[in-house]
PDB file of N, CA and C in Angstrom:
ATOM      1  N   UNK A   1     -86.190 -61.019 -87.252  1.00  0.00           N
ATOM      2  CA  UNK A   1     -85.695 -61.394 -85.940  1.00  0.00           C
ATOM      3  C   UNK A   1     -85.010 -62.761 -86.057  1.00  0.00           C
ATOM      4  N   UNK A   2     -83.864 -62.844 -85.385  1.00  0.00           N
ATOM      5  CA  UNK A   2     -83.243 -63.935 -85.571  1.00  0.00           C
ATOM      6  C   UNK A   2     -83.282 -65.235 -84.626  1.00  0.00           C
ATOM      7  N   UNK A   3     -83.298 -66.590 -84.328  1.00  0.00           N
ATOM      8  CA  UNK A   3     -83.730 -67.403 -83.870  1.00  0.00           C
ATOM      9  C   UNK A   3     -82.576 -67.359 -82.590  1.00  0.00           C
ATOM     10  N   UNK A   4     -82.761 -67.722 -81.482  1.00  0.00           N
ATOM     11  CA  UNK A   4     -81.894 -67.855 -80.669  1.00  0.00           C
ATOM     12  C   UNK A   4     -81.460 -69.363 -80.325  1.00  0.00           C
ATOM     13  N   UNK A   5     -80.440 -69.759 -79.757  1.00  0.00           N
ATOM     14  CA  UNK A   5     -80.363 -71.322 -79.689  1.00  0.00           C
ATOM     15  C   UNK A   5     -81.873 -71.778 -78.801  1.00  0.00           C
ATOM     16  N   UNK A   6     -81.878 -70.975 -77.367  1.00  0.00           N
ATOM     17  CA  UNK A   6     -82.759 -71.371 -77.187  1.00  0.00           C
ATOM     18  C   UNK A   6     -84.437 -71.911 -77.440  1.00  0.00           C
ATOM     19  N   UNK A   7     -84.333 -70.730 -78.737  1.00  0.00           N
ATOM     20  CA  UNK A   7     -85.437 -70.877 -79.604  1.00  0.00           C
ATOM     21  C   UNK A   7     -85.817 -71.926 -80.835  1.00  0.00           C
ATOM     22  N   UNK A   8     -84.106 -72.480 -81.447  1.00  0.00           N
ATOM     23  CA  UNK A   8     -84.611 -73.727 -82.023  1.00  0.00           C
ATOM     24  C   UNK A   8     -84.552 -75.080 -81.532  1.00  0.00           C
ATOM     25  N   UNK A   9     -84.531 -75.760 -82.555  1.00  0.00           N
ATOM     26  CA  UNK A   9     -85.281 -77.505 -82.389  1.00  0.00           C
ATOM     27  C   UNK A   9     -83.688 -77.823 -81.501  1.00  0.00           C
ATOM     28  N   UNK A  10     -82.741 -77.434 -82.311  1.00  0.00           N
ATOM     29  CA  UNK A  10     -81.307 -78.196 -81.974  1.00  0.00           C
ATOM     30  C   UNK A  10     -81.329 -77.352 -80.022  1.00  0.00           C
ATOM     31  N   UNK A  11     -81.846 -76.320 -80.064  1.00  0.00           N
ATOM     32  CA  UNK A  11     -81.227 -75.727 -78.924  1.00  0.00           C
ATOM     33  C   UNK A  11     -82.442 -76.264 -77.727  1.00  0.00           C
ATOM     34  N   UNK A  12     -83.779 -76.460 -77.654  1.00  0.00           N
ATOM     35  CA  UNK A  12     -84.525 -76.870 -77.259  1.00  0.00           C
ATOM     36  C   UNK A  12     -84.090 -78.249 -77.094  1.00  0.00           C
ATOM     37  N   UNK A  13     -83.437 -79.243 -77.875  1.00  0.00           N
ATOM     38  CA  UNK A  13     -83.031 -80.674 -77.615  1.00  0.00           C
ATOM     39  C   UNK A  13     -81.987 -80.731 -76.331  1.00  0.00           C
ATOM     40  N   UNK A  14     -80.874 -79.652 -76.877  1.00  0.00           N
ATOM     41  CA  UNK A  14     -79.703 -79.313 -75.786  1.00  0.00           C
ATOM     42  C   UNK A  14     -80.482 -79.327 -74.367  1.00  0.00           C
ATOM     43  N   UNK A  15     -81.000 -78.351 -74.301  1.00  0.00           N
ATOM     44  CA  UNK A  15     -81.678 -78.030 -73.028  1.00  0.00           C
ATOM     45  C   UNK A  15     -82.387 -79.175 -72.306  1.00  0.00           C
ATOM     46  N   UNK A  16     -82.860 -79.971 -73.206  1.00  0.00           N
ATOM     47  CA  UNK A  16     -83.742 -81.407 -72.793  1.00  0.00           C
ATOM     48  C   UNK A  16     -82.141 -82.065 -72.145  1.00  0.00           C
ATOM     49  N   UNK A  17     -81.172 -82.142 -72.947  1.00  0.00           N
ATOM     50  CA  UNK A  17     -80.371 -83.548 -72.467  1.00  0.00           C
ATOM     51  C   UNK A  17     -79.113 -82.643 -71.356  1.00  0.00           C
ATOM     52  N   UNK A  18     -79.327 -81.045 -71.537  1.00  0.00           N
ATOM     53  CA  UNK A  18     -78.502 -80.923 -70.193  1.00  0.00           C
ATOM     54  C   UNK A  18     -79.305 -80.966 -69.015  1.00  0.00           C
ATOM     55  N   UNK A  19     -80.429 -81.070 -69.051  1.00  0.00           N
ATOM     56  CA  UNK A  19     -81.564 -80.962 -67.833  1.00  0.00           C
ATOM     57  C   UNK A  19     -81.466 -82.685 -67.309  1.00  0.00           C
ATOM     58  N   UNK A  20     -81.280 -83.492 -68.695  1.00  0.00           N
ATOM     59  CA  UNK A  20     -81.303 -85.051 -67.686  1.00  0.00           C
ATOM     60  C   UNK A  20     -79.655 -85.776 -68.642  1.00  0.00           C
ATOM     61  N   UNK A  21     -78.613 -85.304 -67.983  1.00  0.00           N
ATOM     62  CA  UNK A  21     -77.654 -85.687 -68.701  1.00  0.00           C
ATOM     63  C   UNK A  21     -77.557 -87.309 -68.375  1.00  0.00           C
ATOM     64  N   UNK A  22     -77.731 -87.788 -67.012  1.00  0.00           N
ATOM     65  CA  UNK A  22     -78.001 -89.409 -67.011  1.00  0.00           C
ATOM     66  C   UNK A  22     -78.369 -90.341 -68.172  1.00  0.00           C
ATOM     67  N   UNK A  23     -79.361 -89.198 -68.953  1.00  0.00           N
ATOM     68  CA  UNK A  23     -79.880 -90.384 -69.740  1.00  0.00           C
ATOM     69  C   UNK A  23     -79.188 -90.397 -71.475  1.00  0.00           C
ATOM     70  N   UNK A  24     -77.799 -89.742 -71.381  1.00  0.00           N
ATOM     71  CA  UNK A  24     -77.170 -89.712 -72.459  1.00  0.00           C
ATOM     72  C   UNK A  24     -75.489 -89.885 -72.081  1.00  0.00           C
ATOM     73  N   UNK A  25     -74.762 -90.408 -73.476  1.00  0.00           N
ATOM     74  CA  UNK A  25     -73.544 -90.274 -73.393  1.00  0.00           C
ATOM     75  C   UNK A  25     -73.165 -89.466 -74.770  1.00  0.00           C
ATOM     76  N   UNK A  26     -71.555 -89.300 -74.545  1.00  0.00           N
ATOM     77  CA  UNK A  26     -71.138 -88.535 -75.685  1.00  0.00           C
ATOM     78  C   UNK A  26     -70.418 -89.255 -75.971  1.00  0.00           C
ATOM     79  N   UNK A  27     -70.039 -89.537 -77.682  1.00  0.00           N
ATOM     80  CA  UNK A  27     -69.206 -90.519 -78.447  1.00  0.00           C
ATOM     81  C   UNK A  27     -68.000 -90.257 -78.363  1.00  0.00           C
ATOM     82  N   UNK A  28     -67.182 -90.531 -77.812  1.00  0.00           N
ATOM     83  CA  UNK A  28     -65.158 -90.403 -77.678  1.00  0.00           C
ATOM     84  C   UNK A  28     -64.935 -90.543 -79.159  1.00  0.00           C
ATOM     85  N   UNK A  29     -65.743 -90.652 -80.352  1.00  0.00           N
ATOM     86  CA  UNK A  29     -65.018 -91.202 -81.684  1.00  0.00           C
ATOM     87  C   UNK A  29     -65.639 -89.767 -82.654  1.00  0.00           C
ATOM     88  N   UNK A  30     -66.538 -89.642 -82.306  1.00  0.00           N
ATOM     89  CA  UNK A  30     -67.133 -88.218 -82.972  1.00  0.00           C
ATOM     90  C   UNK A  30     -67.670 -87.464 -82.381  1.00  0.00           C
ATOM     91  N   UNK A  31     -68.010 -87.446 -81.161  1.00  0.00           N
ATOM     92  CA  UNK A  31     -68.918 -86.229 -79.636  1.00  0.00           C
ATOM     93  C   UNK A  31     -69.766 -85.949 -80.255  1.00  0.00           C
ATOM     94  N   UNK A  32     -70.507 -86.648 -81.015  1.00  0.00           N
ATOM     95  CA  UNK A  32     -72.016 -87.083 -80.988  1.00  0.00           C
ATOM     96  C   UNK A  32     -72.780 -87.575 -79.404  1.00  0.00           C
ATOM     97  N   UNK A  33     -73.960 -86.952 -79.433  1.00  0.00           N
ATOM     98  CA  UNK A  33     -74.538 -87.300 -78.357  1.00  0.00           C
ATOM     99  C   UNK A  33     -75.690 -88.340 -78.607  1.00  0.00           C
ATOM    100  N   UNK A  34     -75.580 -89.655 -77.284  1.00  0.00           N
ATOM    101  CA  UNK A  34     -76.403 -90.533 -78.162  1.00  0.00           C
ATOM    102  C   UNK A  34     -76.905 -91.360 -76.625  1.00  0.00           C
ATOM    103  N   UNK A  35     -78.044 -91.874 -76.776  1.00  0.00           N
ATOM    104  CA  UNK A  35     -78.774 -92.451 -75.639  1.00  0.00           C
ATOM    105  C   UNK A  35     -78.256 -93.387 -74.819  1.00  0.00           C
ATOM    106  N   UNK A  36     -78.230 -93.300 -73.128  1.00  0.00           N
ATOM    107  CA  UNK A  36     -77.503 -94.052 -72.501  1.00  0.00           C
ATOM    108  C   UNK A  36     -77.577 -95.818 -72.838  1.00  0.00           C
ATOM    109  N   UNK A  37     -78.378 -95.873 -73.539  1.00  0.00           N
ATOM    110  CA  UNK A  37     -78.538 -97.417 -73.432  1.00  0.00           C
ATOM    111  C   UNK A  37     -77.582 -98.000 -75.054  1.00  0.00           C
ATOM    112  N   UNK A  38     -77.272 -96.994 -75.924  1.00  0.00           N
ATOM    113  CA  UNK A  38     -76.392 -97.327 -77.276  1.00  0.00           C
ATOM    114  C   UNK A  38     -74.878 -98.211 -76.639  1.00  0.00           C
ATOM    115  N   UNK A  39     -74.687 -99.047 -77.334  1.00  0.00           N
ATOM    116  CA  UNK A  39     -73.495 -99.855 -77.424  1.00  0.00           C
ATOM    117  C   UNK A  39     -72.386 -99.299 -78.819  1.00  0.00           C
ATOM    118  N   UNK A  40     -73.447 -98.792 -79.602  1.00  0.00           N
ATOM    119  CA  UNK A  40     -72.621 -98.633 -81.162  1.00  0.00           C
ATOM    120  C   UNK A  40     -73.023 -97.447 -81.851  1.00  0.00           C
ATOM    121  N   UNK A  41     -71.955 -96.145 -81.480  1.00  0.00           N
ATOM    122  CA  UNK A  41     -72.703 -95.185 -82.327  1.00  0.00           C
ATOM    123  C   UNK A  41     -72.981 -95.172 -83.489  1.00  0.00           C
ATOM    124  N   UNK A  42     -74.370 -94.599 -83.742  1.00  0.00           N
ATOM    125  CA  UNK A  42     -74.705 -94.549 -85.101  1.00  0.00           C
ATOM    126  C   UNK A  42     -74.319 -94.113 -86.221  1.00  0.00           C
ATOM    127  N   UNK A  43     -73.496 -92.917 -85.568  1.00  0.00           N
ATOM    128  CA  UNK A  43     -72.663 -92.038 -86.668  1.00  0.00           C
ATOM    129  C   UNK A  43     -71.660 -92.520 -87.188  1.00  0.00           C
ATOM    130  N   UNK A  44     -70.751 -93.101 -86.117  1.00  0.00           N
ATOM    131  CA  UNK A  44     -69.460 -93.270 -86.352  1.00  0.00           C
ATOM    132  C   UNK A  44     -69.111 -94.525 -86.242  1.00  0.00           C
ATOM    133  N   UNK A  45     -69.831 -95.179 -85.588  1.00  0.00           N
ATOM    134  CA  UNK A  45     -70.119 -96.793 -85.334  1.00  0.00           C
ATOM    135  C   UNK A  45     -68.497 -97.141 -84.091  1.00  0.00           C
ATOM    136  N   UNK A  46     -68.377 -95.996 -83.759  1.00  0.00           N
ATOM    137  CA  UNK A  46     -67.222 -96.298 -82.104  1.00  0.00           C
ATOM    138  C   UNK A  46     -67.997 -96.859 -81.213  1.00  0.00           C
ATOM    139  N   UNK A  47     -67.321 -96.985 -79.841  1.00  0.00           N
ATOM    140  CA  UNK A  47     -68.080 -98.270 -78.876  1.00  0.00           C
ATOM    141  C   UNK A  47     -67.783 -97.063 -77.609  1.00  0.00           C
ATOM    142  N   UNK A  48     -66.846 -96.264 -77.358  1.00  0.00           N
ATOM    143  CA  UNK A  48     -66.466 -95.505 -76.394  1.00  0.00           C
ATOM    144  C   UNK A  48     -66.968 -94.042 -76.158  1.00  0.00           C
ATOM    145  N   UNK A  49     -67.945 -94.261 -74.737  1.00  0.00           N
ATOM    146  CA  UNK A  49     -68.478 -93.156 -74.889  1.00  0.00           C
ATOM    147  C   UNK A  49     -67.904 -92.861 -73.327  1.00  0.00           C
ATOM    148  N   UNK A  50     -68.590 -91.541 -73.042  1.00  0.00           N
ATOM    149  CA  UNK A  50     -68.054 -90.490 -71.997  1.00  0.00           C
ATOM    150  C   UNK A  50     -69.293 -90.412 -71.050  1.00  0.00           C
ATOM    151  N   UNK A  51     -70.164 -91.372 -69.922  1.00  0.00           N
ATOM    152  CA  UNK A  51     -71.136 -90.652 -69.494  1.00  0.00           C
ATOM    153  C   UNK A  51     -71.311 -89.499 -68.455  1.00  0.00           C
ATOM    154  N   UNK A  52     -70.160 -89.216 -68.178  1.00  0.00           N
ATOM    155  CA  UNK A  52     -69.909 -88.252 -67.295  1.00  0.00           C
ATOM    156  C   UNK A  52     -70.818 -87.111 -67.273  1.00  0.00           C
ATOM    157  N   UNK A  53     -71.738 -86.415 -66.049  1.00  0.00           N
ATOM    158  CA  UNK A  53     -73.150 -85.543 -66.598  1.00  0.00           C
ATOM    159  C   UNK A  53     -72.022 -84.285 -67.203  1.00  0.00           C
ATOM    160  N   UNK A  54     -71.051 -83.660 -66.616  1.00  0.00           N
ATOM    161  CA  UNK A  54     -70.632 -82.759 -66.843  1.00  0.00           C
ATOM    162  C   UNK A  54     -70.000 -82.626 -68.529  1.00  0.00           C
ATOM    163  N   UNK A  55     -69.358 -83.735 -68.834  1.00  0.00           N
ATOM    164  CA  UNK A  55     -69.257 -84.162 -70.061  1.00  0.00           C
ATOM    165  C   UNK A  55     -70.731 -83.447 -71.271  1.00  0.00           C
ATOM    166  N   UNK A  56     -71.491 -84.746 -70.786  1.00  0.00           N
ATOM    167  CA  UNK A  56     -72.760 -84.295 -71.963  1.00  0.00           C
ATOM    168  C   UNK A  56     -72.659 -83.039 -71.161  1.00  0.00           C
ATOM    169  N   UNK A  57     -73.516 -82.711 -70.787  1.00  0.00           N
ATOM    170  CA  UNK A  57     -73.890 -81.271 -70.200  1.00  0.00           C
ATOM    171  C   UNK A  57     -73.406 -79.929 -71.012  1.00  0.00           C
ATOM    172  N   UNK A  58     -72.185 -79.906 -71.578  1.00  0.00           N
ATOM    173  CA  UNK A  58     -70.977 -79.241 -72.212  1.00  0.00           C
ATOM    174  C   UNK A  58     -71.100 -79.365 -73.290  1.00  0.00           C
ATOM    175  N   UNK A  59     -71.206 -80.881 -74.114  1.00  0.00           N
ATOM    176  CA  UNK A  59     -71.416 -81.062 -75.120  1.00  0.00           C
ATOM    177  C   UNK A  59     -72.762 -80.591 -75.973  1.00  0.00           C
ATOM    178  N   UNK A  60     -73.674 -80.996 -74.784  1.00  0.00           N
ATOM    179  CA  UNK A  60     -75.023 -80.418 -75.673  1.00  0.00           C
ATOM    180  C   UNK A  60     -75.573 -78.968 -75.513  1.00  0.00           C
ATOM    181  N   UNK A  61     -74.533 -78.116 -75.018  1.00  0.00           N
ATOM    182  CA  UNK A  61     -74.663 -76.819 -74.646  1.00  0.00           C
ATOM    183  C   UNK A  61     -73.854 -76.415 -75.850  1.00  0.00           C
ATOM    184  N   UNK A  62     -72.562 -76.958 -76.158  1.00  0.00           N
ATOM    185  CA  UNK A  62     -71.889 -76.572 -77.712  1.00  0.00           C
ATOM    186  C   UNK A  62     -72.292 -76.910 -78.772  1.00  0.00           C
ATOM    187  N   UNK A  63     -73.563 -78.198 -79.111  1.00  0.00           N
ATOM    188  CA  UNK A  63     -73.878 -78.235 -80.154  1.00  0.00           C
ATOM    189  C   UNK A  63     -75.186 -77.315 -80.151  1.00  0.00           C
ATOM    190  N   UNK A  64     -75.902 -77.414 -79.028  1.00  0.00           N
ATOM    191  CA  UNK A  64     -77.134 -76.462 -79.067  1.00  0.00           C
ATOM    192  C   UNK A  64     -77.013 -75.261 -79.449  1.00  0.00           C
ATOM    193  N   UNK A  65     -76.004 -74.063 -79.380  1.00  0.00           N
ATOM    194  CA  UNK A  65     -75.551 -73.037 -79.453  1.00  0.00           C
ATOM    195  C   UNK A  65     -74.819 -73.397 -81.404  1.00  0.00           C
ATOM    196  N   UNK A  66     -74.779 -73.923 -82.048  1.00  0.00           N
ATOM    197  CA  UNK A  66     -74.078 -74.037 -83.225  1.00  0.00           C
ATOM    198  C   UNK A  66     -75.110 -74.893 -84.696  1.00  0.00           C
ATOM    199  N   UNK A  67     -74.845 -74.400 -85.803  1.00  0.00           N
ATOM    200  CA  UNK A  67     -75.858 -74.719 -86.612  1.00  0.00           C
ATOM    201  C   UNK A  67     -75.356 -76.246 -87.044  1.00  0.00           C
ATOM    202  N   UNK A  68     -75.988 -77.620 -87.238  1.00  0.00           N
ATOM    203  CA  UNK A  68     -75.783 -78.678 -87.589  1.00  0.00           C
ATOM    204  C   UNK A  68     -74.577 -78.799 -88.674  1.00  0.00           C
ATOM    205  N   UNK A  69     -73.508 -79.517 -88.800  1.00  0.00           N
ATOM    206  CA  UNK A  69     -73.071 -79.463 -89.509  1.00  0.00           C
ATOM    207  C   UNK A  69     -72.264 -81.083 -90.504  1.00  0.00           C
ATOM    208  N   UNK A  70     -73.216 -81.759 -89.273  1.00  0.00           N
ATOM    209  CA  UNK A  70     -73.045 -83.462 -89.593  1.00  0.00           C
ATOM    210  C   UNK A  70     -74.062 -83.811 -90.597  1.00  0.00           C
ATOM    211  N   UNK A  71     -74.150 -85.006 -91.427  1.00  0.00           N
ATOM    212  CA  UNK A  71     -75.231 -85.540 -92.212  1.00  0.00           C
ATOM    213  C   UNK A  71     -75.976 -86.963 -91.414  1.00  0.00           C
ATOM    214  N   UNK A  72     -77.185 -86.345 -91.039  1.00  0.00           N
ATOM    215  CA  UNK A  72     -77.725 -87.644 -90.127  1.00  0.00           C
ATOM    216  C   UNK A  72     -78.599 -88.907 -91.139  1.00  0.00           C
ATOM    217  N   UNK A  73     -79.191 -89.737 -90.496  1.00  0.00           N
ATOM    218  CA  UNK A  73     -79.936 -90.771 -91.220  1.00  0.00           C
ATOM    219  C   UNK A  73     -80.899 -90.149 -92.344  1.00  0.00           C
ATOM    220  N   UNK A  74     -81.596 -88.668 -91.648  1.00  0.00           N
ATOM    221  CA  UNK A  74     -83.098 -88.322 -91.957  1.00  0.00           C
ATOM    222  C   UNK A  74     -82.704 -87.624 -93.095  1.00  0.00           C
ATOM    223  N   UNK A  75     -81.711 -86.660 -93.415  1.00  0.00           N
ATOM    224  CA  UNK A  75     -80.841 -86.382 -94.496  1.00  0.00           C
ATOM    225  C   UNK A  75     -80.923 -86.996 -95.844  1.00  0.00           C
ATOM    226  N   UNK A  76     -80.492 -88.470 -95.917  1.00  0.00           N
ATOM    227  CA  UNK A  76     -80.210 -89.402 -96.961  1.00  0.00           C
ATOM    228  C   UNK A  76     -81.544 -90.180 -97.279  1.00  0.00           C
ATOM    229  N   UNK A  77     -82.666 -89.746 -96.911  1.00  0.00           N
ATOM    230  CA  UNK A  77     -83.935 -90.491 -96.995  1.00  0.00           C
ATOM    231  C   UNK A  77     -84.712 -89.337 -97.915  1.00  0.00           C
TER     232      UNK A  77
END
């Protein structure tokens, strides 16, 4: 049986940050999604983000639905 988005970690996260999109923005430099209070994304180290709810909302509904394909911190450790 195959996992559904809703069923994994990435799609369970989605669901967390479209349920409270307030408390996130999306990166204008890589649409990485990253906590309302960041000044400097981590990924990409841009300054311009999007907090618009409908924005994230979209965003973490397209990455939730799709298998990872970035290299994060936890990766290189």
């Amino acid at each position: 049986m195959s996992a559904t988005p809703e069923n994994t970690s990435r799609g369970q996260k989605a669901k967390e940050i479209a349920n409270n999109p307030e408390r996130y923005m999306v990166c204008e430099g890589c649409d990485s999604i990253v906590g309302s209070a960041t000044t400097i994304c981590p990924n990409c180290h841009g300054y311009r983000f999007d907090s618009e709810a409908s924005r994230v909302i979209e965003q973490a509904v397209w990455l939730g639905a799709r298998e990872q394909t970035s290299v994060t911190a936890e990766d290189l450790n």
